[in-house]
Protein backbone atom coordinates (compact mmCIF):
# COMPACT_ATOMS: atom_id res chain seq x y z
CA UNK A 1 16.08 -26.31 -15.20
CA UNK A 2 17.55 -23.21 -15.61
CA UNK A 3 15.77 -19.73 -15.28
CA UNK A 4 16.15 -17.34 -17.59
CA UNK A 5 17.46 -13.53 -17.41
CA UNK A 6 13.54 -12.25 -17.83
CA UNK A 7 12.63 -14.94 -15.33
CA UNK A 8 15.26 -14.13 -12.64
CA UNK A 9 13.81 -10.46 -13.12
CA UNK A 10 10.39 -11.56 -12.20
CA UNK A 11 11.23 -13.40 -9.45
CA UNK A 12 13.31 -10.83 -7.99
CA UNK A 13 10.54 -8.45 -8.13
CA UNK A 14 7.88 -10.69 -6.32
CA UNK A 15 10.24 -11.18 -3.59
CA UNK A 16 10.56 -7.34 -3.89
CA UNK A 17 7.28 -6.90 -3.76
CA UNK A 18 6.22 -9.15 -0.66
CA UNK A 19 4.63 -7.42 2.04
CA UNK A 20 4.51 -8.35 5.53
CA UNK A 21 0.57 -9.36 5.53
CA UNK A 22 -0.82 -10.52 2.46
CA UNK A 23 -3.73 -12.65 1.37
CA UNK A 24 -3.92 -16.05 0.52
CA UNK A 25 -5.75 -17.48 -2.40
CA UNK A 26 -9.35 -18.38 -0.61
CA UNK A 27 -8.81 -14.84 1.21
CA UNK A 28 -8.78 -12.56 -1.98
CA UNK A 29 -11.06 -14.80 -3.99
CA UNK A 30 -13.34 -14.59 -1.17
CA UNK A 31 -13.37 -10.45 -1.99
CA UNK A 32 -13.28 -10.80 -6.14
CA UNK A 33 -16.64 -9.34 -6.70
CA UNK A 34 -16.88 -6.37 -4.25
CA UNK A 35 -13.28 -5.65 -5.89
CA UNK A 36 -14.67 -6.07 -9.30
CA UNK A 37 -17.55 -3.85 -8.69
CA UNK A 38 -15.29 -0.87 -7.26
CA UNK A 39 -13.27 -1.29 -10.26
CA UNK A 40 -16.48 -0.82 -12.65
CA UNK A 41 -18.31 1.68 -10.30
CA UNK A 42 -14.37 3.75 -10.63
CA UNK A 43 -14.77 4.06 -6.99
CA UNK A 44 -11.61 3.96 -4.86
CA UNK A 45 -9.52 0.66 -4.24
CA UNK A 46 -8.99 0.89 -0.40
CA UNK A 47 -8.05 -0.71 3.04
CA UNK A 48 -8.51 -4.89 2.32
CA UNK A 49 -8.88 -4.34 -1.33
CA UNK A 50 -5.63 -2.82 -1.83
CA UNK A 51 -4.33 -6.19 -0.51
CA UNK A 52 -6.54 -7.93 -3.21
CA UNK A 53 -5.32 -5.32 -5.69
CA UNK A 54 -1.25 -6.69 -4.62
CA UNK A 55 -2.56 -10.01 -4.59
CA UNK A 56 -4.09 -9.92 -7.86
CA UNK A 57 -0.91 -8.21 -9.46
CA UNK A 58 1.36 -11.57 -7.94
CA UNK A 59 -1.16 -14.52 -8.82
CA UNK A 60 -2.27 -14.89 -12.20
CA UNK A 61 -4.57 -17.86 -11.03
CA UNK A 62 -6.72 -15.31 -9.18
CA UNK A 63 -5.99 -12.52 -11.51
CA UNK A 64 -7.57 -14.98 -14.14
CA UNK A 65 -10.84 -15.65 -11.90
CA UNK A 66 -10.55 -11.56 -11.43
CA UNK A 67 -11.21 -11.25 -14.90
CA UNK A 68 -14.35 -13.89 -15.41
CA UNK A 69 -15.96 -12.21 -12.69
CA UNK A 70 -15.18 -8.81 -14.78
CA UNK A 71 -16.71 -10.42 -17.75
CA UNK A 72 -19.60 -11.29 -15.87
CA UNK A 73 -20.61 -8.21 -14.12
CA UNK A 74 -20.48 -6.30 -17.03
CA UNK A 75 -22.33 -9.38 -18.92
CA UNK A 76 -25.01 -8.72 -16.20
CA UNK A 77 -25.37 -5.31 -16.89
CA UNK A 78 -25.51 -4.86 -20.60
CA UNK A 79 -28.41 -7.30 -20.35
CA UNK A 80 -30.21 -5.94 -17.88
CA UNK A 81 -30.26 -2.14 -20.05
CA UNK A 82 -31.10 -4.04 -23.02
């Protein structure tokens, strides 16, 4: 199977975008919802959720989980003013 041009791009950047400590799947889902709740509250990302922020932008498995959680929080709160 051969990659294509787009592909090769993407995988190139990955590699480019590897840092020397990063966090494995268990470790970043493990920080989803304080992440998730900075996001909403527009507070800053910082220190260990910058590495879920890096993590998030290279796995779209937990980038997809990310985005449930999202859903949810904000689910929570609409029915909770209603």
């Amino acid at each position: 199977m051969a990659l294509d041009a787009q592909q090769v791009e993407c995988l190139l950047k990955m590699i480019q975008d590897t840092r020397d400590l990063e966090l494995s799947c268990p470790e970043c889902a493990a920080q989803l919802d304080c992440y998730a709740q900075r996001i909403l509250d527009g507070e800053p990302i910082d220190g260990l959720l910058q590495m879920v922020e890096q993590h998030l932008n290279a796995c779209a498995g937990c980038n997809d989980e990310f985005h449930l959680i999202l859903e949810t929080i904000r689910a929570i709160g609409e029915s909770s003013e209603a």
